[in-house]
PDB file of N, CA and C in Angstrom:
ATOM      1  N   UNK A   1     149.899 144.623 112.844  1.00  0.00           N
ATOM      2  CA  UNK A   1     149.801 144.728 111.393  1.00  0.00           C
ATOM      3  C   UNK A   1     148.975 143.555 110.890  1.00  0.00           C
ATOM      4  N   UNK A   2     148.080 144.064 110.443  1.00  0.00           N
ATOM      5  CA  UNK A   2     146.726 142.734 109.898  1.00  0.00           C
ATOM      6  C   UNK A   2     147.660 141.808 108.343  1.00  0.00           C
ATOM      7  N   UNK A   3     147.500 140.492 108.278  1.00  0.00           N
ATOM      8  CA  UNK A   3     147.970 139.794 107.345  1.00  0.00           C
ATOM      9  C   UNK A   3     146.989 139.649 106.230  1.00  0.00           C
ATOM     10  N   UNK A   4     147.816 139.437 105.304  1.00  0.00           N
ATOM     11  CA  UNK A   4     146.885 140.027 103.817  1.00  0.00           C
ATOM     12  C   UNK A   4     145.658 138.615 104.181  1.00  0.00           C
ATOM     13  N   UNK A   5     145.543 137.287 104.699  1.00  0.00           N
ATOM     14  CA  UNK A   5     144.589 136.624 105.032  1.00  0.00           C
ATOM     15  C   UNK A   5     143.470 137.665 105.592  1.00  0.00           C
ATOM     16  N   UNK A   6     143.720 138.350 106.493  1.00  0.00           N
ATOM     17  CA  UNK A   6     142.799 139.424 106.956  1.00  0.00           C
ATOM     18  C   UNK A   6     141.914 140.082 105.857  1.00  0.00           C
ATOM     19  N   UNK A   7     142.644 140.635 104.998  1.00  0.00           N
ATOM     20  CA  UNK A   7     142.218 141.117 103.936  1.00  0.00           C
ATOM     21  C   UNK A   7     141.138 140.010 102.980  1.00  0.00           C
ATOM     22  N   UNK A   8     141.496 139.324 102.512  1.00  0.00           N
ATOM     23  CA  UNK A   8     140.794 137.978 101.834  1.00  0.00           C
ATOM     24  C   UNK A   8     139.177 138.102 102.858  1.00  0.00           C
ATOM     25  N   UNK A   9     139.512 137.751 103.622  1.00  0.00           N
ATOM     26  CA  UNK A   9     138.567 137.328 104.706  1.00  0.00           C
ATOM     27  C   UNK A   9     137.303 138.673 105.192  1.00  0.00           C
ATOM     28  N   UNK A  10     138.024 140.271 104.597  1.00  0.00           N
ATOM     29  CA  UNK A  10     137.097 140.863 104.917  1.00  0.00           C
ATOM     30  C   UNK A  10     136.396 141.201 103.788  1.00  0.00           C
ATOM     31  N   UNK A  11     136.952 140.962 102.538  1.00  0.00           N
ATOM     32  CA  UNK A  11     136.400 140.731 101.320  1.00  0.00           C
ATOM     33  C   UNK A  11     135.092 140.015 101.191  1.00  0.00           C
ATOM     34  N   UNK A  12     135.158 138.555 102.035  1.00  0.00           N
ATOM     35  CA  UNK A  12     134.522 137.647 101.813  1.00  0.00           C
ATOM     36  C   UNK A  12     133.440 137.794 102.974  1.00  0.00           C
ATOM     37  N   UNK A  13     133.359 138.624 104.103  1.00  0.00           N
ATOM     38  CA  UNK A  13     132.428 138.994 104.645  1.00  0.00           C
ATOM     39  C   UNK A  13     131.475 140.178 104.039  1.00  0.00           C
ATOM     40  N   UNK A  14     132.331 141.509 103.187  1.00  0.00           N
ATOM     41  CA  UNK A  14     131.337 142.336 102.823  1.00  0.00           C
ATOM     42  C   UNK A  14     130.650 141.447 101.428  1.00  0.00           C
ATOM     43  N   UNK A  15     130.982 141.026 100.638  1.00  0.00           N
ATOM     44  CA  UNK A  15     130.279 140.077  99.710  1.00  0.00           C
ATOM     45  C   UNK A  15     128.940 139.441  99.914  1.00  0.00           C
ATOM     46  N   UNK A  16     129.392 138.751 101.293  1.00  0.00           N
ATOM     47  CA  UNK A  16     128.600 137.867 101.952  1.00  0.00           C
ATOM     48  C   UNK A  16     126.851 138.962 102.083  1.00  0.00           C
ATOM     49  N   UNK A  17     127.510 139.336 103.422  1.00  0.00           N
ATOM     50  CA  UNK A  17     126.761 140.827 103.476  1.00  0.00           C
ATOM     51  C   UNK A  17     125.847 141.850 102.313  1.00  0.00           C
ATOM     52  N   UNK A  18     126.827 141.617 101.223  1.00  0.00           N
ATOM     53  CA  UNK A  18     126.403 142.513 100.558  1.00  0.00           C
ATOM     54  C   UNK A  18     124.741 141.497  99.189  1.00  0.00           C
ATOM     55  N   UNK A  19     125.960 140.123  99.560  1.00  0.00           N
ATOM     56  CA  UNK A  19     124.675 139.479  99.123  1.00  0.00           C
ATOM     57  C   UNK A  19     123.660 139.218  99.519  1.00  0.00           C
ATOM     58  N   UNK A  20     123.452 139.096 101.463  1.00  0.00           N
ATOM     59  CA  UNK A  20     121.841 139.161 101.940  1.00  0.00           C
ATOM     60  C   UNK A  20     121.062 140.067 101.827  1.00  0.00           C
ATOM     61  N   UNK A  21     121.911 141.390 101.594  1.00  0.00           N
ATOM     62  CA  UNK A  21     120.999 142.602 101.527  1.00  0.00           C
ATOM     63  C   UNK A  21     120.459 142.577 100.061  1.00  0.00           C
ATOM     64  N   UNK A  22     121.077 141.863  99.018  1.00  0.00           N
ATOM     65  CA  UNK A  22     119.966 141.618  97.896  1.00  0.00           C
ATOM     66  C   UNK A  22     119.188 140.823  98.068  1.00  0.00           C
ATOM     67  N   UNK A  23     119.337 139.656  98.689  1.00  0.00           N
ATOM     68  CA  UNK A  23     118.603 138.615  99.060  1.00  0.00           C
ATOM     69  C   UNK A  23     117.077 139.060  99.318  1.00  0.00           C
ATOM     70  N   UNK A  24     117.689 140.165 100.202  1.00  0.00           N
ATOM     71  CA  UNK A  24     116.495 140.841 101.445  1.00  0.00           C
ATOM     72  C   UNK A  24     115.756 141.499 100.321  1.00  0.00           C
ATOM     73  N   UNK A  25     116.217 142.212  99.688  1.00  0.00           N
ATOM     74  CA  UNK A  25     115.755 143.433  98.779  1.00  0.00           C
ATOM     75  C   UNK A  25     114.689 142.906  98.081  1.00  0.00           C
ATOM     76  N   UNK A  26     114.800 141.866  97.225  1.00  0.00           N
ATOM     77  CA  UNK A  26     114.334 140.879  96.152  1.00  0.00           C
ATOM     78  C   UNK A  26     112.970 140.448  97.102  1.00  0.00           C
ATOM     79  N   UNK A  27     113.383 139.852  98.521  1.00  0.00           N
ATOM     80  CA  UNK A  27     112.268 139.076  99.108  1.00  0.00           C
ATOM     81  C   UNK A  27     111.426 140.365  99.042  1.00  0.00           C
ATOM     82  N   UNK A  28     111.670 141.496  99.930  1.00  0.00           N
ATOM     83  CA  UNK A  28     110.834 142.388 100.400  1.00  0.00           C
ATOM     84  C   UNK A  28     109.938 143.267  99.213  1.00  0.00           C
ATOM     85  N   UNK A  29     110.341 143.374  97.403  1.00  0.00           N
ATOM     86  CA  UNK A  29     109.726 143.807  96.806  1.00  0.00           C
ATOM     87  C   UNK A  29     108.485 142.384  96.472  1.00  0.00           C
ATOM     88  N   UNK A  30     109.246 141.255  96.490  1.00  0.00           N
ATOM     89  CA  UNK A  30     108.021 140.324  96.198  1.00  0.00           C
ATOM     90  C   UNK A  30     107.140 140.226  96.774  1.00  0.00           C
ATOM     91  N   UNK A  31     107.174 140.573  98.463  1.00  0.00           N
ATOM     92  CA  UNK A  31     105.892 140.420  99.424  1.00  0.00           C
ATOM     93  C   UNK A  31     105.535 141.774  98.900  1.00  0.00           C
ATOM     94  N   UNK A  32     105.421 142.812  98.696  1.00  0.00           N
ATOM     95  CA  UNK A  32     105.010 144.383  98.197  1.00  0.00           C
ATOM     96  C   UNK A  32     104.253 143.507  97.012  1.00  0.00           C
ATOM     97  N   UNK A  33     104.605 142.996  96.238  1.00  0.00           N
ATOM     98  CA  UNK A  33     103.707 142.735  95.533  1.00  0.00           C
ATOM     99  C   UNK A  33     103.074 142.507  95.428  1.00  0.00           C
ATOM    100  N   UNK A  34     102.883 141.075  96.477  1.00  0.00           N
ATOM    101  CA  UNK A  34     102.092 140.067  96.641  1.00  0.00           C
ATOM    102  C   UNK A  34     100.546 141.387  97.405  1.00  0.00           C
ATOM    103  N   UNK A  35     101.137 141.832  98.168  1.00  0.00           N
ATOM    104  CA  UNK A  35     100.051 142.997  98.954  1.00  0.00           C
ATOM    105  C   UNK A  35      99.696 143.867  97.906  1.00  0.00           C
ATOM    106  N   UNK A  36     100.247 144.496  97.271  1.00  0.00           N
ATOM    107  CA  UNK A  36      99.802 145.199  96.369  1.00  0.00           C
ATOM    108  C   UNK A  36      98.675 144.492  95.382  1.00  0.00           C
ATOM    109  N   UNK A  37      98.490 143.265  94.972  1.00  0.00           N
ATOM    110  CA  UNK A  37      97.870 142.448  94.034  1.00  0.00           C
ATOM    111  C   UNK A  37      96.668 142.109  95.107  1.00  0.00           C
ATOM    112  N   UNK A  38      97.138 141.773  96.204  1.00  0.00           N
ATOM    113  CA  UNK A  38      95.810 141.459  97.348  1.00  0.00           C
ATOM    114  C   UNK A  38      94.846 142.756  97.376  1.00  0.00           C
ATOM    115  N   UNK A  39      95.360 143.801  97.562  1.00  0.00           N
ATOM    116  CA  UNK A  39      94.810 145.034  97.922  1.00  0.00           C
ATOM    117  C   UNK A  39      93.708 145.805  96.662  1.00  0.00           C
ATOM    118  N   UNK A  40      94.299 145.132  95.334  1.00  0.00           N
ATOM    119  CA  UNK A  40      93.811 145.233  94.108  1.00  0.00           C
ATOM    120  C   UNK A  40      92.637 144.610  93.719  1.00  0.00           C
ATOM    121  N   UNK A  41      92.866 143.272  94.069  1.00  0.00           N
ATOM    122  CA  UNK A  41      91.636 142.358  94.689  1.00  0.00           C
ATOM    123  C   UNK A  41      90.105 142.833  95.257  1.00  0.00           C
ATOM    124  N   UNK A  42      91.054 143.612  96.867  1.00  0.00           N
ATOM    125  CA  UNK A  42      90.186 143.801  97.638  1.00  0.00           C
ATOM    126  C   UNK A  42      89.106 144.998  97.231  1.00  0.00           C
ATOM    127  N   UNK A  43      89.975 145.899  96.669  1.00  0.00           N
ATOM    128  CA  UNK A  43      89.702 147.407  95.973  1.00  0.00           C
ATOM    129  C   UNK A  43      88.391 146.834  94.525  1.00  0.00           C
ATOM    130  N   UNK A  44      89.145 146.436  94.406  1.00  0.00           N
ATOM    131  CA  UNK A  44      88.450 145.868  92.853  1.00  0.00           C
ATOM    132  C   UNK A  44      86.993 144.846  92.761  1.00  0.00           C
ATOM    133  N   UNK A  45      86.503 144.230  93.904  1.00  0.00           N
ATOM    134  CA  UNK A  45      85.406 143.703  94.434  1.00  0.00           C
ATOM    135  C   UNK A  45      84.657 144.880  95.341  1.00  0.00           C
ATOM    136  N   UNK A  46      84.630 145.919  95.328  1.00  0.00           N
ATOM    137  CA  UNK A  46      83.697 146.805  95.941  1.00  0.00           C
ATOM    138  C   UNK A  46      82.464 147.321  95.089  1.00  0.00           C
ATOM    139  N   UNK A  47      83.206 147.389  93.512  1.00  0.00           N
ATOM    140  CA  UNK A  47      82.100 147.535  93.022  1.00  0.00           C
ATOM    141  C   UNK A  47      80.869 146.911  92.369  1.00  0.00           C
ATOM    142  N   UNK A  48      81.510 145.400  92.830  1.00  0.00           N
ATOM    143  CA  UNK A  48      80.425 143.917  92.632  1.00  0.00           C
ATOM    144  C   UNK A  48      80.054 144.323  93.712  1.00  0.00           C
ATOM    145  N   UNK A  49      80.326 143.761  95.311  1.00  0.00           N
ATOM    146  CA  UNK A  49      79.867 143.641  96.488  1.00  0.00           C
ATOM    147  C   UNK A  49      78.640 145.163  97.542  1.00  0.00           C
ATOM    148  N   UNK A  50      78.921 146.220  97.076  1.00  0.00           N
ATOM    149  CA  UNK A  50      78.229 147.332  97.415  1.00  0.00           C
ATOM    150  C   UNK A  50      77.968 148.175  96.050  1.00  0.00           C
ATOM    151  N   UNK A  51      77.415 148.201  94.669  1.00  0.00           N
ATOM    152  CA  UNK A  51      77.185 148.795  93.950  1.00  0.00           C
ATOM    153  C   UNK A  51      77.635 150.047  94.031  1.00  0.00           C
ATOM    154  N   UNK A  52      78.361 150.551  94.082  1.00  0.00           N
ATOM    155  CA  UNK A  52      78.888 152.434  94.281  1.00  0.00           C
ATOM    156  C   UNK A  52      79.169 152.804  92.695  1.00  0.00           C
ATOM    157  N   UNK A  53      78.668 153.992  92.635  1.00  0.00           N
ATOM    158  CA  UNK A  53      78.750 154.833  91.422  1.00  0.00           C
ATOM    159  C   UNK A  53      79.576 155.314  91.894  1.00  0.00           C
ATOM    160  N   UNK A  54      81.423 155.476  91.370  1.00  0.00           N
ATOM    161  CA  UNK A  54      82.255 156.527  91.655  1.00  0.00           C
ATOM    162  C   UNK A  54      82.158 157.447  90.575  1.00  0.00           C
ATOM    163  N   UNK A  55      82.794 158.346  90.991  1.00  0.00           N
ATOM    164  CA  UNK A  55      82.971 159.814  89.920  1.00  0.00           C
ATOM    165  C   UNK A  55      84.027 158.808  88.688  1.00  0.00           C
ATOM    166  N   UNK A  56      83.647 159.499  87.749  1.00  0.00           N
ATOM    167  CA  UNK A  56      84.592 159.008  86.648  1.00  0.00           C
ATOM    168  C   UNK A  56      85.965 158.705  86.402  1.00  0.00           C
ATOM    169  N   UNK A  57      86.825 160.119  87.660  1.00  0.00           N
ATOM    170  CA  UNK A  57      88.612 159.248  87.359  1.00  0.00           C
ATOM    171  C   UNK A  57      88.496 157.912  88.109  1.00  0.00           C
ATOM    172  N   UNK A  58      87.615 157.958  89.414  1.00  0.00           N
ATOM    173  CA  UNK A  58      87.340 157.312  90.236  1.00  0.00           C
ATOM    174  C   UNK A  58      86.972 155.745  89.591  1.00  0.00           C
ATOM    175  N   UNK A  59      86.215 156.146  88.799  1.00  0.00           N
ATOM    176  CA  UNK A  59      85.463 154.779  88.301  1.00  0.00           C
ATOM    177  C   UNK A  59      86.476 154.074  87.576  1.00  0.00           C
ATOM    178  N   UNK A  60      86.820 154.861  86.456  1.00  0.00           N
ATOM    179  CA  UNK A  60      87.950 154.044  85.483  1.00  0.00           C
ATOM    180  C   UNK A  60      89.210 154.128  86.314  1.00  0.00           C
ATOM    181  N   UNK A  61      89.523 154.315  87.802  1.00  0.00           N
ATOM    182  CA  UNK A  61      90.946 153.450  88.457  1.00  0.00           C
ATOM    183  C   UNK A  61      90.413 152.495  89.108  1.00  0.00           C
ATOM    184  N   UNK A  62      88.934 152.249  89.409  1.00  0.00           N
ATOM    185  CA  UNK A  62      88.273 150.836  89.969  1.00  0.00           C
ATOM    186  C   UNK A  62      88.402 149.846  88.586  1.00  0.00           C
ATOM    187  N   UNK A  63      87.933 150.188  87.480  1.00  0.00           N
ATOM    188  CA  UNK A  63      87.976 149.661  86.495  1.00  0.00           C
ATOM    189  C   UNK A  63      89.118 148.763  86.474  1.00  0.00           C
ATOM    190  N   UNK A  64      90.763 149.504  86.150  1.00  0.00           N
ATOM    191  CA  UNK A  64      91.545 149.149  85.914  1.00  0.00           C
ATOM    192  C   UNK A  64      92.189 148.395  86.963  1.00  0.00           C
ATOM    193  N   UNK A  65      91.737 148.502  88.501  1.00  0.00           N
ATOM    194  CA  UNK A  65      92.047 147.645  89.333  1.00  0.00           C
ATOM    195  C   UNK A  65      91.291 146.775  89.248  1.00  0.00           C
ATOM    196  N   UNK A  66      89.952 146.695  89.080  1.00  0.00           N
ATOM    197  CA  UNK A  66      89.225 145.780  88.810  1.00  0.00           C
ATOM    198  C   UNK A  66      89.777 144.363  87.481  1.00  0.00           C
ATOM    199  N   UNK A  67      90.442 144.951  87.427  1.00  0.00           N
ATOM    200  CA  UNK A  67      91.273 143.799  85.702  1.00  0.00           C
ATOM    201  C   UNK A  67      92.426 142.917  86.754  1.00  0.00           C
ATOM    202  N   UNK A  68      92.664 142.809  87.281  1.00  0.00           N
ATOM    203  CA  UNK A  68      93.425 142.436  88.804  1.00  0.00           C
ATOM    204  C   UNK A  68      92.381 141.175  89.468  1.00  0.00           C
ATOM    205  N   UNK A  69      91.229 141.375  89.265  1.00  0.00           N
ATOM    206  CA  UNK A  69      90.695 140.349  90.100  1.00  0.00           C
ATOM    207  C   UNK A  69      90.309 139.231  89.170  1.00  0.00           C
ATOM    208  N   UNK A  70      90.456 138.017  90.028  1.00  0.00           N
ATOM    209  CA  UNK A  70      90.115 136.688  89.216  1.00  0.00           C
ATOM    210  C   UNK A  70      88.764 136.038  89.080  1.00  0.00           C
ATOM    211  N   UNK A  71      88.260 136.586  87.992  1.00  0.00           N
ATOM    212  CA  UNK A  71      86.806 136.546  87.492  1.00  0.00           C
ATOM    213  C   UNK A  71      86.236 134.729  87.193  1.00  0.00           C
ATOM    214  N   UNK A  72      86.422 134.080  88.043  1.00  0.00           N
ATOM    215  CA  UNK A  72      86.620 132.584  87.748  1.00  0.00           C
ATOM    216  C   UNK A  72      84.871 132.331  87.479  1.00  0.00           C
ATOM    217  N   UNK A  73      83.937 133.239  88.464  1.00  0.00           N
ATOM    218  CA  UNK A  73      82.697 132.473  88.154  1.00  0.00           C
ATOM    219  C   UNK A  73      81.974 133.070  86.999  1.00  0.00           C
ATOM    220  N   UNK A  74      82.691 134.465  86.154  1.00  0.00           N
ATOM    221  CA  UNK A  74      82.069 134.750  85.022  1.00  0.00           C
ATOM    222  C   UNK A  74      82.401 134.242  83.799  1.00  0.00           C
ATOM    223  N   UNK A  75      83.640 133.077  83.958  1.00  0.00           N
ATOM    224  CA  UNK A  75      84.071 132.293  83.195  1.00  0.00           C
ATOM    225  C   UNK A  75      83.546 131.238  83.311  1.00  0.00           C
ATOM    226  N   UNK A  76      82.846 130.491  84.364  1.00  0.00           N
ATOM    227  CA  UNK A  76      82.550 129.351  84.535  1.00  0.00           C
ATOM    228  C   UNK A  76      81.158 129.313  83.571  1.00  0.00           C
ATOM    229  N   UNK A  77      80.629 128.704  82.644  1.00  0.00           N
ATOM    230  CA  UNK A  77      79.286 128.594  82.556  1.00  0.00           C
ATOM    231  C   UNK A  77      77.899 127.521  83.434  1.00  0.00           C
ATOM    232  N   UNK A  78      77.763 127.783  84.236  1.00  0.00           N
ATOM    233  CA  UNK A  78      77.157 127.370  85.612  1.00  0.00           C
ATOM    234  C   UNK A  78      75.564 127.359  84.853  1.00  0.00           C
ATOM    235  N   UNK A  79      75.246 128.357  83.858  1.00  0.00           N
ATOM    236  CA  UNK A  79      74.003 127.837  83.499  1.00  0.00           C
ATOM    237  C   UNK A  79      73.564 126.917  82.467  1.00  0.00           C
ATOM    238  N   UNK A  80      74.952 126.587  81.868  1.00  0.00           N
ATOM    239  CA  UNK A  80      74.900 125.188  80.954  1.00  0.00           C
ATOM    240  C   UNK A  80      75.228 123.999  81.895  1.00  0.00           C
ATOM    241  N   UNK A  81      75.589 124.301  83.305  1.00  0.00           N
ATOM    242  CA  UNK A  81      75.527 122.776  84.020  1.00  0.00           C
ATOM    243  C   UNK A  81      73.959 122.912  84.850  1.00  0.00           C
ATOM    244  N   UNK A  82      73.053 123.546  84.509  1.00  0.00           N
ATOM    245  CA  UNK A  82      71.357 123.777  85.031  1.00  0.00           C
ATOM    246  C   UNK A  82      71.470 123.928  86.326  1.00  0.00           C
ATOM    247  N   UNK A  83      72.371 124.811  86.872  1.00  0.00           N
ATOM    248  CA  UNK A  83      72.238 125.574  87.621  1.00  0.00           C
ATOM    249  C   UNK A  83      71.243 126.962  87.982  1.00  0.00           C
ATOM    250  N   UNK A  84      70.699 127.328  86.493  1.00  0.00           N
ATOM    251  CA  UNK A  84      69.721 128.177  86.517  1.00  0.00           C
ATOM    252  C   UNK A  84      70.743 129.534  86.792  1.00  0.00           C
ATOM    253  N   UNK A  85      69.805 130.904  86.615  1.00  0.00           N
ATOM    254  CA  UNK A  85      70.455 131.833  86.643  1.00  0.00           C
ATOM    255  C   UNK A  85      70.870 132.677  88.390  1.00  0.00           C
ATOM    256  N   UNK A  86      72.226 132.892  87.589  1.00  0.00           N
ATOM    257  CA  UNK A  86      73.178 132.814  89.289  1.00  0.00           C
ATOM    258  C   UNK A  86      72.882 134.325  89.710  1.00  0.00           C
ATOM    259  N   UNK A  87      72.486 134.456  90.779  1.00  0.00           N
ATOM    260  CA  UNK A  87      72.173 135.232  91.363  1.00  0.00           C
ATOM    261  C   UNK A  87      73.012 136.295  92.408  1.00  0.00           C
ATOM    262  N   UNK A  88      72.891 137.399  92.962  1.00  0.00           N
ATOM    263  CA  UNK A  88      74.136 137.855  93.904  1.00  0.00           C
ATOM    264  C   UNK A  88      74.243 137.453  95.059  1.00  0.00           C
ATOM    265  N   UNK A  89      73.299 136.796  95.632  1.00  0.00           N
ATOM    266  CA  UNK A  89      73.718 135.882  96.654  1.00  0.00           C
ATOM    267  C   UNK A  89      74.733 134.190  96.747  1.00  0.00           C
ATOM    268  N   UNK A  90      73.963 133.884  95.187  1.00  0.00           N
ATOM    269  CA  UNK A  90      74.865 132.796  94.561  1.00  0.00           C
ATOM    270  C   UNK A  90      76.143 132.930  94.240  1.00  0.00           C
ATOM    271  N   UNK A  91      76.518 134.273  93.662  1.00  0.00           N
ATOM    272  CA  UNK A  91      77.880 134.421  93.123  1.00  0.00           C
ATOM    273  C   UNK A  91      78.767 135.040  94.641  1.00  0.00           C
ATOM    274  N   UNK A  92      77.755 135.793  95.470  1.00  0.00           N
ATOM    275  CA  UNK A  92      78.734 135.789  97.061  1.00  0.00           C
ATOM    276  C   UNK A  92      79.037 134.383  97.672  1.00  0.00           C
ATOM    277  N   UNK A  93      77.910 133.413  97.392  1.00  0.00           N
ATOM    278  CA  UNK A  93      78.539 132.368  98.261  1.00  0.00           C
ATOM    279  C   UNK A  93      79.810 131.712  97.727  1.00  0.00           C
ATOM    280  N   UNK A  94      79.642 131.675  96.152  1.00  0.00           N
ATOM    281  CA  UNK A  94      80.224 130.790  95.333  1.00  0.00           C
ATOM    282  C   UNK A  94      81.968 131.457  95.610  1.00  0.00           C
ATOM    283  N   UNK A  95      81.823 132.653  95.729  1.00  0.00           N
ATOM    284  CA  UNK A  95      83.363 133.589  95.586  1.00  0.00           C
ATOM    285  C   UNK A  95      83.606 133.448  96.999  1.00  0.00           C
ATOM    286  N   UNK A  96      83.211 133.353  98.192  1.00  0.00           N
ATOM    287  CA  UNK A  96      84.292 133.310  99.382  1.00  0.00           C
ATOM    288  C   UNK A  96      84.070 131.759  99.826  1.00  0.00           C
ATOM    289  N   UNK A  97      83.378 130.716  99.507  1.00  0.00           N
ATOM    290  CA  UNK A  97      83.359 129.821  99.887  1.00  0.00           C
ATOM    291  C   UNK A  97      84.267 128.446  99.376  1.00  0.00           C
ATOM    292  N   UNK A  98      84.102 128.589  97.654  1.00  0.00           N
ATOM    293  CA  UNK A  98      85.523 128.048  96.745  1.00  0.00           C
ATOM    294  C   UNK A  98      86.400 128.317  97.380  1.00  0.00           C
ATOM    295  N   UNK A  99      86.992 129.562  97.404  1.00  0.00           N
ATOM    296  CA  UNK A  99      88.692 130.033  97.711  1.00  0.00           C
ATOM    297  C   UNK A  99      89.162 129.049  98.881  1.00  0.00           C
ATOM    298  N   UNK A 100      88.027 129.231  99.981  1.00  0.00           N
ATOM    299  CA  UNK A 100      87.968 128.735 101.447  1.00  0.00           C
ATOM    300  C   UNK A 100      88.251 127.002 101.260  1.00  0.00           C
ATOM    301  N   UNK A 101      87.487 126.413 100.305  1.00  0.00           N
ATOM    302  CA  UNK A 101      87.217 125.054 100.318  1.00  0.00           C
ATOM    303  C   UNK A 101      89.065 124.808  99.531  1.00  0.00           C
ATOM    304  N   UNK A 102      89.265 125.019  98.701  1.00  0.00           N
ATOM    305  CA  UNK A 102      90.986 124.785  97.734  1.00  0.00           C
ATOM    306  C   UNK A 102      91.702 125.118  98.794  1.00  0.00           C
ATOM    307  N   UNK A 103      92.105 125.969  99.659  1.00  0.00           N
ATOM    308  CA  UNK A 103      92.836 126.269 100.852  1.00  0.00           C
ATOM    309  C   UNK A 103      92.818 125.272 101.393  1.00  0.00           C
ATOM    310  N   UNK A 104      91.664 124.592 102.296  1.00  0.00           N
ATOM    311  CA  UNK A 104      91.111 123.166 103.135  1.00  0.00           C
ATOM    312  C   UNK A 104      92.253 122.482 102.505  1.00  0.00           C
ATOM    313  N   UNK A 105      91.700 121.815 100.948  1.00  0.00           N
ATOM    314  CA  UNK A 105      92.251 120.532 100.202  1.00  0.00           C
ATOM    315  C   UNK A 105      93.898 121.021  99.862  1.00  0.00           C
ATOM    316  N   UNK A 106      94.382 122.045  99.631  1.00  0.00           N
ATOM    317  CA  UNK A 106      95.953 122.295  99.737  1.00  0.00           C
ATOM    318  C   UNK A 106      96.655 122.567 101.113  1.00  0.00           C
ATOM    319  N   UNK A 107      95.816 122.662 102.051  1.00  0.00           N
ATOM    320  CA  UNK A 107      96.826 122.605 103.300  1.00  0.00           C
ATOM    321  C   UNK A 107      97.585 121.664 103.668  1.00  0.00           C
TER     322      UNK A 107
END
C-alpha cells in the first residue's frame, strides 16, 4: 500500500515533467522562428541578387517577404560619405562581407 508521501512525490514529478515539456515547447517554437525569419531573408534577397520577374501572386509574396530583410545599406547614405554611386557589385560585397566582419568582432 503506497503512503500518501508517494502521492506528494508523484505530483511533484508530473509537474516537473509537465514543466520541461513547456520549457521544450517555448524553446522549439523560438528556433521555428528564428528559421522561419532566416528563410525570409534568404527568399527575400533573390530578387536583388538574380533579377527574376515573378508572376504577380508570386511577386507581391516576394514583396512581403522581402519587408523581412534588413535593408541596412539602403539606409546608409554612402554617397554623402563620397563614396560615389554604389554599384551591384558594391552593394554584394558590402552585404555578405559586413555581416561576416560583426560576427569576427562579437565572437
Amino acid at each position: 500500500v503506497p503512503s500518501s508521501d508517494d502521492d506528494g512525490g508523484s505530483k511533484k514529478n508530473l509537474e516537473d515533467v509537465e514543466e520541461s515539456l513547456r520549457t521544450r515547447r517555448a524553446v522549439s517554437a523560438f528556433h521555428k522562428l528564428k528559421i522561419m525569419f532566416t528563410f525570409a531573408q534568404l527568399v527575400g534577397g533573390f530578387t536583388f541578387a538574380f533579377d527574376i520577374k515573378f508572376p504577380a501572386p508570386a511577386g507581391r509574396l516576394m514583396q512581403a517577404i522581402d519587408s523581412a530583410n534588413l535593408d541596412w545599406i539602403g539606409v546608409m547614405p554612402f554617397q554623402c560619405w563620397g563614396f560615389g554611386q554604389i554599384t551591384y557589385t558594391t552593394t554584394l560585397l558590402l552585404s555578405t562581407l559586413v555581416p561576416m566582419l560583426f560576427s569576427l568582432l562579437f565572437l
